[in-house]
C-alpha atoms as a PDB file:
ATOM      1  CA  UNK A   1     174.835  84.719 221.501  1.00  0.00           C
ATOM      2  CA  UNK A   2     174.051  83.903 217.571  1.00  0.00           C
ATOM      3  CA  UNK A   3     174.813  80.577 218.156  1.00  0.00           C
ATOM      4  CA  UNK A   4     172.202  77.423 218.345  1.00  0.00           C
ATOM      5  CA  UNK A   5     172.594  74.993 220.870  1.00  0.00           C
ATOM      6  CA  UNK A   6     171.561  72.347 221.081  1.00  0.00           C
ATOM      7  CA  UNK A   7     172.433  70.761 224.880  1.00  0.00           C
ATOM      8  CA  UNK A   8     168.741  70.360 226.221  1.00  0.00           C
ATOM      9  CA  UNK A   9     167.110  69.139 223.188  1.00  0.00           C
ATOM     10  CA  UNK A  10     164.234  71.361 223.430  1.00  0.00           C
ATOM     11  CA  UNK A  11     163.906  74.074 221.639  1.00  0.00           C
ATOM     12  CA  UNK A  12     162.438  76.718 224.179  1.00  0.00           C
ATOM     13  CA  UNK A  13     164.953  75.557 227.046  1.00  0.00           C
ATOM     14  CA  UNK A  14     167.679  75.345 223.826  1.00  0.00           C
ATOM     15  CA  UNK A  15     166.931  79.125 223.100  1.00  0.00           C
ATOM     16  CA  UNK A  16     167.252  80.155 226.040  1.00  0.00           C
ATOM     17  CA  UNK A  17     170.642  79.200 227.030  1.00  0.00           C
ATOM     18  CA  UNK A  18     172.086  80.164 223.620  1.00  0.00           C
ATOM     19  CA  UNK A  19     170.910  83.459 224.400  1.00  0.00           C
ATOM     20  CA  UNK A  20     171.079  84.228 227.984  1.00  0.00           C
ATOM     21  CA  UNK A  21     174.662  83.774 229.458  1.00  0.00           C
ATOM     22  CA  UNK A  22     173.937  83.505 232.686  1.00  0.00           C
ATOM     23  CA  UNK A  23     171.170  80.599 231.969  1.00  0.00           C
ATOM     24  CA  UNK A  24     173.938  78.958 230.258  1.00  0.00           C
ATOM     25  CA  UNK A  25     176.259  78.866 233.573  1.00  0.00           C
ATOM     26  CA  UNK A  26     173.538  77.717 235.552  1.00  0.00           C
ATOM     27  CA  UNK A  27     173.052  74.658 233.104  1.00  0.00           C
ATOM     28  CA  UNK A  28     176.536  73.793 233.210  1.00  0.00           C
ATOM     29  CA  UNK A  29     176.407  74.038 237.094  1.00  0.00           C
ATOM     30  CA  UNK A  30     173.507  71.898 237.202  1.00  0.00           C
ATOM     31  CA  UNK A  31     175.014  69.222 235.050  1.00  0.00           C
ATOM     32  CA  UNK A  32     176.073  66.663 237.565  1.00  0.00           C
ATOM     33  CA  UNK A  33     174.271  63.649 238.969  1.00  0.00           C
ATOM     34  CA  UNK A  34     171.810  64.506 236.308  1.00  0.00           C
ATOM     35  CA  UNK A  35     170.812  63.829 232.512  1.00  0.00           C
ATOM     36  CA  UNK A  36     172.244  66.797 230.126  1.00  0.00           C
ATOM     37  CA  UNK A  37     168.757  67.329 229.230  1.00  0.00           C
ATOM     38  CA  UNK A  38     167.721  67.588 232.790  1.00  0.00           C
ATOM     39  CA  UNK A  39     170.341  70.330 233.721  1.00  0.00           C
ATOM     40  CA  UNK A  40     170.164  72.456 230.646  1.00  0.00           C
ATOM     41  CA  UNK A  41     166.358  72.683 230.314  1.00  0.00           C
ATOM     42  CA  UNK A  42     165.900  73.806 234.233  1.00  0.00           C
ATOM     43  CA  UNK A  43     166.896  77.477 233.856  1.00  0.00           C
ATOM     44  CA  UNK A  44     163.916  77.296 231.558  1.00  0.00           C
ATOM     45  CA  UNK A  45     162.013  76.002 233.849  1.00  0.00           C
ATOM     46  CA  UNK A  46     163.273  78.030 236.623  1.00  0.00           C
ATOM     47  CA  UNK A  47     162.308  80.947 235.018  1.00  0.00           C
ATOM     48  CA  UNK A  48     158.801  79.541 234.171  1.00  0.00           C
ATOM     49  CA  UNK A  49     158.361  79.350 237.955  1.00  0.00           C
ATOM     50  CA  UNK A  50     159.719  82.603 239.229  1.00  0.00           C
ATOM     51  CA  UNK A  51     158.011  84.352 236.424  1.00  0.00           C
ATOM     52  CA  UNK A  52     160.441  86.563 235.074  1.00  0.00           C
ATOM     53  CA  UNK A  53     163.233  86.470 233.129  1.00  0.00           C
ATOM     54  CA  UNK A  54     166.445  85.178 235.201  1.00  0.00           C
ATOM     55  CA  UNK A  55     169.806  86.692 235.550  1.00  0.00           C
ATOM     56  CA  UNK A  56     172.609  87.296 238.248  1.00  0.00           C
ATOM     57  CA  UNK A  57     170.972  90.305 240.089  1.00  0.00           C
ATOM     58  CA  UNK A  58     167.700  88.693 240.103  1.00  0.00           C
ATOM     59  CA  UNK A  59     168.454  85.557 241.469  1.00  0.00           C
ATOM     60  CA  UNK A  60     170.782  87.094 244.128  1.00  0.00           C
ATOM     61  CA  UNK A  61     168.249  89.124 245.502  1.00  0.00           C
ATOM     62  CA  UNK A  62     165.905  85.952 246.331  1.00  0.00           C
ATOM     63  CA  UNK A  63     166.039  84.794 249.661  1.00  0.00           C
ATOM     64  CA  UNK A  64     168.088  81.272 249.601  1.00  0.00           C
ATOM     65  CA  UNK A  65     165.154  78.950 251.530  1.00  0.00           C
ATOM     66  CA  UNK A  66     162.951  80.560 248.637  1.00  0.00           C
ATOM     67  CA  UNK A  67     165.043  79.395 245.671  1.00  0.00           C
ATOM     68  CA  UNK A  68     165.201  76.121 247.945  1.00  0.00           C
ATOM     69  CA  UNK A  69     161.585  75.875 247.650  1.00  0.00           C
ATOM     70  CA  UNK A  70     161.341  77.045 243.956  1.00  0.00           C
ATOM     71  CA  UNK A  71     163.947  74.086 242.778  1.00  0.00           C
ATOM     72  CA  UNK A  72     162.199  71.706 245.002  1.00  0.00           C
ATOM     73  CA  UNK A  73     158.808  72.094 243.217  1.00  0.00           C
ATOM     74  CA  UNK A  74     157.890  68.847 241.516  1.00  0.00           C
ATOM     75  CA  UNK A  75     159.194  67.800 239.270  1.00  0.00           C
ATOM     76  CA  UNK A  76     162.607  68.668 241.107  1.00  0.00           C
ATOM     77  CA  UNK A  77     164.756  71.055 238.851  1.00  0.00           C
ATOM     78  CA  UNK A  78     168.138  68.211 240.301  1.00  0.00           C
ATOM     79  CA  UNK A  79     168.070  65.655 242.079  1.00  0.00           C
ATOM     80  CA  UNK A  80     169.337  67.398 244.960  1.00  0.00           C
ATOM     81  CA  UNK A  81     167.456  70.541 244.632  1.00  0.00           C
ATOM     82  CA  UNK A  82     167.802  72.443 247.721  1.00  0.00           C
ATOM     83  CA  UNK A  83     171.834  71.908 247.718  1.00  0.00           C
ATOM     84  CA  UNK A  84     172.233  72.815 243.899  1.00  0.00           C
ATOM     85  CA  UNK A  85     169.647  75.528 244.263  1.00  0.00           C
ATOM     86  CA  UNK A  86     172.149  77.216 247.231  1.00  0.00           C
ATOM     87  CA  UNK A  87     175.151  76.689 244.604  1.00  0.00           C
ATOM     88  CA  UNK A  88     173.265  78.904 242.045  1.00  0.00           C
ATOM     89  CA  UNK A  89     172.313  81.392 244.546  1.00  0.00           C
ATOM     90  CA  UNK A  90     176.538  81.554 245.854  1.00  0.00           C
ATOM     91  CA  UNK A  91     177.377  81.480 241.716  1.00  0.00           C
ATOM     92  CA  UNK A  92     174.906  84.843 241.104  1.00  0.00           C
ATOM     93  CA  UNK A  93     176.242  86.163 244.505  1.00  0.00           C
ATOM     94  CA  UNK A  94     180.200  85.739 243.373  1.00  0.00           C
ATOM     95  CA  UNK A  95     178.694  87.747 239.676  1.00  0.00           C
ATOM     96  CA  UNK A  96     177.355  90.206 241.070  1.00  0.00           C
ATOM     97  CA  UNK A  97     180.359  91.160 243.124  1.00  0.00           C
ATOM     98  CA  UNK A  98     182.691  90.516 240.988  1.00  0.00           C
ATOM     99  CA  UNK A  99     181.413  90.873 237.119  1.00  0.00           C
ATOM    100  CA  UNK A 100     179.077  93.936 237.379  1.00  0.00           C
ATOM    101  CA  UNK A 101     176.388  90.477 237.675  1.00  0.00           C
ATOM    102  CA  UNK A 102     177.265  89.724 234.103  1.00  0.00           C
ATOM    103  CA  UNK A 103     178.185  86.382 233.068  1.00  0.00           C
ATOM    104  CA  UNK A 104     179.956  87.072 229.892  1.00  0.00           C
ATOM    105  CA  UNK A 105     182.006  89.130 231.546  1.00  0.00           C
ATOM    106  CA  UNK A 106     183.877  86.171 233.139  1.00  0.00           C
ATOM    107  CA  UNK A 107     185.097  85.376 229.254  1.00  0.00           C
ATOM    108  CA  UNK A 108     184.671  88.590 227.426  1.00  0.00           C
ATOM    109  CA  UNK A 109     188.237  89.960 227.976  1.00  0.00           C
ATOM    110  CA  UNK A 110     189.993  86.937 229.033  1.00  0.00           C
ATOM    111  CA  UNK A 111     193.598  87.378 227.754  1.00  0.00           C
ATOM    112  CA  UNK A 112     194.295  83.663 227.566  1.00  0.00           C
ATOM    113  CA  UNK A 113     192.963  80.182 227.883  1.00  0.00           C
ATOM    114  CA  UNK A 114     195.014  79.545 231.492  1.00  0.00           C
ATOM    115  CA  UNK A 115     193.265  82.507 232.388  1.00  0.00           C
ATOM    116  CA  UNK A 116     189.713  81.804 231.124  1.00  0.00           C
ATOM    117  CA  UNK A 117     190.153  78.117 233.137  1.00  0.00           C
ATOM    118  CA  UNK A 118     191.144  80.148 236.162  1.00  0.00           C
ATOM    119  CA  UNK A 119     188.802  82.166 236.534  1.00  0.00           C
ATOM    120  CA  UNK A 120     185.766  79.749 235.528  1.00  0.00           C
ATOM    121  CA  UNK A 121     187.336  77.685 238.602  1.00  0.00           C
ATOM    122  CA  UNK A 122     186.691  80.316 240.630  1.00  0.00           C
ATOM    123  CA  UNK A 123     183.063  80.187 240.291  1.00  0.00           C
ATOM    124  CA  UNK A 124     181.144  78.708 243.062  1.00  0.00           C
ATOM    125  CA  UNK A 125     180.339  75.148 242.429  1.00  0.00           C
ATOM    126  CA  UNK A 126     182.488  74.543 239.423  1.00  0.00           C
ATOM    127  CA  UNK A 127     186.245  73.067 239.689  1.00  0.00           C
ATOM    128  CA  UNK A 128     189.047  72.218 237.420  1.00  0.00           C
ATOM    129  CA  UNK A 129     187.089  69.662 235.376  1.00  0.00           C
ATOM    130  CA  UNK A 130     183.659  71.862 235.016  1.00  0.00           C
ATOM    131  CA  UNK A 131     185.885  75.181 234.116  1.00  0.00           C
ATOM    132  CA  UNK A 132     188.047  72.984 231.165  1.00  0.00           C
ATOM    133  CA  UNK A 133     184.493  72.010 229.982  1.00  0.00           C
ATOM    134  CA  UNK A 134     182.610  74.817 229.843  1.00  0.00           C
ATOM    135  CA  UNK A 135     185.967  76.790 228.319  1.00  0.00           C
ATOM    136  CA  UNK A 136     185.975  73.715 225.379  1.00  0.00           C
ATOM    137  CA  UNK A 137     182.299  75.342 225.158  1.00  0.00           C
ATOM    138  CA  UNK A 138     183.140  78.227 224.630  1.00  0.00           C
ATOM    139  CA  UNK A 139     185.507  77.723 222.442  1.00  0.00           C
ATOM    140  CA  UNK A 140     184.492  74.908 220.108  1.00  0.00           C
ATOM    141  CA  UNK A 141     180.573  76.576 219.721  1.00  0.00           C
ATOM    142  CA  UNK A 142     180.915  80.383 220.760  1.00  0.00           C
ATOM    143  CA  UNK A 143     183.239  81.147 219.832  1.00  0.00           C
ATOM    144  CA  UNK A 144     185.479  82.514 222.114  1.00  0.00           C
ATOM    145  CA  UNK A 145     189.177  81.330 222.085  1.00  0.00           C
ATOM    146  CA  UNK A 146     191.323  83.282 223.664  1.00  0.00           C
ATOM    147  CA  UNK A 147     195.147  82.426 223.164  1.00  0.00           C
ATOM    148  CA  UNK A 148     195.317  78.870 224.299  1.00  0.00           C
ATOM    149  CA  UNK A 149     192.077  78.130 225.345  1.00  0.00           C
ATOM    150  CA  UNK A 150     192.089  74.728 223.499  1.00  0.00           C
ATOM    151  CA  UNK A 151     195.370  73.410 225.258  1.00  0.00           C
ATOM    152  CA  UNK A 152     193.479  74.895 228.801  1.00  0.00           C
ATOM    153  CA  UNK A 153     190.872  73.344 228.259  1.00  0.00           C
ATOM    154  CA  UNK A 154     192.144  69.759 227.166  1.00  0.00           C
ATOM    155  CA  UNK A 155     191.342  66.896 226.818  1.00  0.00           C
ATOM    156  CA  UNK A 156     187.697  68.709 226.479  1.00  0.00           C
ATOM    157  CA  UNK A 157     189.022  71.340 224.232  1.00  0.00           C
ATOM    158  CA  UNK A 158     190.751  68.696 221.679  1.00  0.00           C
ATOM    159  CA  UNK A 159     189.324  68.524 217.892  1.00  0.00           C
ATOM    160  CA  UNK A 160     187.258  65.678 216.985  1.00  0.00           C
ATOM    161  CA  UNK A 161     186.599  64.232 220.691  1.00  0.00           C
ATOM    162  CA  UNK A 162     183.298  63.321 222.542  1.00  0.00           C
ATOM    163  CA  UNK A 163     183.457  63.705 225.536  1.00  0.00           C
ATOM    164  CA  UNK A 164     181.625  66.296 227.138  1.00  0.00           C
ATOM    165  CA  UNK A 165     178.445  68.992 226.298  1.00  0.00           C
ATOM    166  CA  UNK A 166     181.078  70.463 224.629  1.00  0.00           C
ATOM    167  CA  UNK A 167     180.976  68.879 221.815  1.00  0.00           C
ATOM    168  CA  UNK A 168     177.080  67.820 221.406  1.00  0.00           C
ATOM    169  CA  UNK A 169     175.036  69.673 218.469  1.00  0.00           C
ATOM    170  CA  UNK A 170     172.784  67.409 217.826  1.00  0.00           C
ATOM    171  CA  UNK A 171     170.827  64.042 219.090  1.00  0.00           C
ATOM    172  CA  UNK A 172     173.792  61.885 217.184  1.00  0.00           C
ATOM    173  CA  UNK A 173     176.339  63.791 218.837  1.00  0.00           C
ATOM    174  CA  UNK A 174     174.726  63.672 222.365  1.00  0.00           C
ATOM    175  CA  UNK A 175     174.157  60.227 222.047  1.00  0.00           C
ATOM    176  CA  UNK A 176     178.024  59.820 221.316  1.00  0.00           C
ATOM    177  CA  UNK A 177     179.023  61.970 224.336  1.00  0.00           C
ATOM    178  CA  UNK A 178     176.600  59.569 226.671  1.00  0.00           C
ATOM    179  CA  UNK A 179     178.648  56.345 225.329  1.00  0.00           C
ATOM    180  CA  UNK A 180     182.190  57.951 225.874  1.00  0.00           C
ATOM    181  CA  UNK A 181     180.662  58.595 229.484  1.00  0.00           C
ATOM    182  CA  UNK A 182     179.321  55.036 229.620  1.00  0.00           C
ATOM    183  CA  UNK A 183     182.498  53.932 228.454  1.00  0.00           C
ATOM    184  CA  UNK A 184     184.653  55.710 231.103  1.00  0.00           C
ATOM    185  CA  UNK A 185     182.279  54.421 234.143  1.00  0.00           C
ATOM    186  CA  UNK A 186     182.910  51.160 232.842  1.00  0.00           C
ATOM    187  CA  UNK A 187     186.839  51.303 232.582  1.00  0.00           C
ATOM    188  CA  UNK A 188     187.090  52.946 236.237  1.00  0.00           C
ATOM    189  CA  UNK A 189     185.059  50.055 237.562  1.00  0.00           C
ATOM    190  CA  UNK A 190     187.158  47.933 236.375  1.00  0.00           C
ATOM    191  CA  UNK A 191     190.136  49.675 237.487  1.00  0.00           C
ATOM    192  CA  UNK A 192     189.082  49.975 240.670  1.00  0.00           C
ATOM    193  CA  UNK A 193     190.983  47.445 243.215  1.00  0.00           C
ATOM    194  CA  UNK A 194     188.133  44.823 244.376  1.00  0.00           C
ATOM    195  CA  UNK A 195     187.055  45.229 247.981  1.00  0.00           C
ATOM    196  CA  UNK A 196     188.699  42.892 250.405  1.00  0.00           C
ATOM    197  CA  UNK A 197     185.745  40.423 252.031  1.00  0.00           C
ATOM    198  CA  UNK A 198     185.810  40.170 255.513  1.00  0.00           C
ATOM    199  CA  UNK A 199     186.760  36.800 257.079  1.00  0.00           C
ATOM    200  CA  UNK A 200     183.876  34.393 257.899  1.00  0.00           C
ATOM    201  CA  UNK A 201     183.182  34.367 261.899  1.00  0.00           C
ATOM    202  CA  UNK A 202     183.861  30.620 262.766  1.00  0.00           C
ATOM    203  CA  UNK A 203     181.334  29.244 264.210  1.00  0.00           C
ATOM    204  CA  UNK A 204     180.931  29.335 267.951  1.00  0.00           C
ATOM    205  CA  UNK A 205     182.831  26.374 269.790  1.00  0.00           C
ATOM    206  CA  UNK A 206     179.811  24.008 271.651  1.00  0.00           C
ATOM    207  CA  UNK A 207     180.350  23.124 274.788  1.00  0.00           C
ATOM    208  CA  UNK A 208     181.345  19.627 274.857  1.00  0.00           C
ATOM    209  CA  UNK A 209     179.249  17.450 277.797  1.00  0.00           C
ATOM    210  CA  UNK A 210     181.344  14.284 279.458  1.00  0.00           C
ATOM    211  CA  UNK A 211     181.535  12.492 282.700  1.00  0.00           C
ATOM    212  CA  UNK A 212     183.590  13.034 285.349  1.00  0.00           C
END
């Protein structure tokens, strides 16, 4: 990849992922319940800790429990680290057996956008939303656009929108990405039909005292 990004604000962890393919899926798998920074600078980080460079194969062939323990170092590499650290391990798995353990692979000779979507879907721990985003990456900084890759990918893909990593190269632009996000949490909350409170108990009946 010639291309910069610019996704975990730091250089190193930046270089890295602009550069290594695979690194670059594992960001984009990490990036939920998380800060963008956080997710794109841990396969920096990850590789720190295992000591050598990272890539499908490699992390395939570690046991599971020992990526576990590897992603639960502190600081944590997620918030959940021992669930997103099994996620990576299925993604490099599902690579290895199906893309020679190459991640450009998955895009390199996609004949279409539909088909670039479908087959980032596939991946273990992505989903419709994750694949449209990381194909609007693709295609808006990597360039690779396969025939209808920005109607795929929409609304992530469209020109001139905010909304995802997709469309952060810079500090300004990230910071514009984490208000459209703001912005969205706030509309569904107040979208979302207000929860019914439960009826008071009345309060129990005293037992009334009288003559006879």
């Amino acid at each position: 990849m010639a291309v910069q990004l610019h996704l975990a604000q730091d250089a190193a962890a930046d270089r890295l992922i602009s550069k290594n393919s695979f690194a670059l899926l594992v960001g984009m798998l990490l990036d939920q319940q998380v800060m963008i920074e956080v997710a794109f600078s841990a396969p920096a980080e990850l590789e720190r800790r295992l000591g050598t460079k990272i890539d499908a194969p490699a992390i395939a062939a570690i046991d599971p429990d020992e990526l576990a323990a590897v992603f639960s170092q502190r600081p944590a590499l997620h918030r959940y680290p021992a669930s997103m650290a099994r996620r990576v391990h299925e993604m490099s798995r599902y690579l290895v057996e199906n893309y020679q353990g190459k991640a450009e692979r998955l895009w390199r000779d996609a004949p279409s956008g539909p088909d670039l979507v479908a087959r980032l879907r596939d991946l273990p721990g992505f989903g419709e939303q994750k694949a449209k985003i990381f194909a609007a990456l693709l295609g808006k900084q990597l360039g690779v656009r396969p025939e209808g890759w920005r109607e795929a990918s929409s609304p992530y893909g469209d020109d001139g929108s905010f909304r995802s990593v997709a469309d952060i190269v810079d500090p300004a632009t990230l910071d514009q990405v984490r208000a459209f996000k703001q912005q969205m949490k706030a509309q569904a909350r107040e979208k979302a039909p207000a929860k019914e409170k439960a009826p008071a108990k009345a309060p129990p009946a005293k037992a009334r005292s009288g003559r006879r």
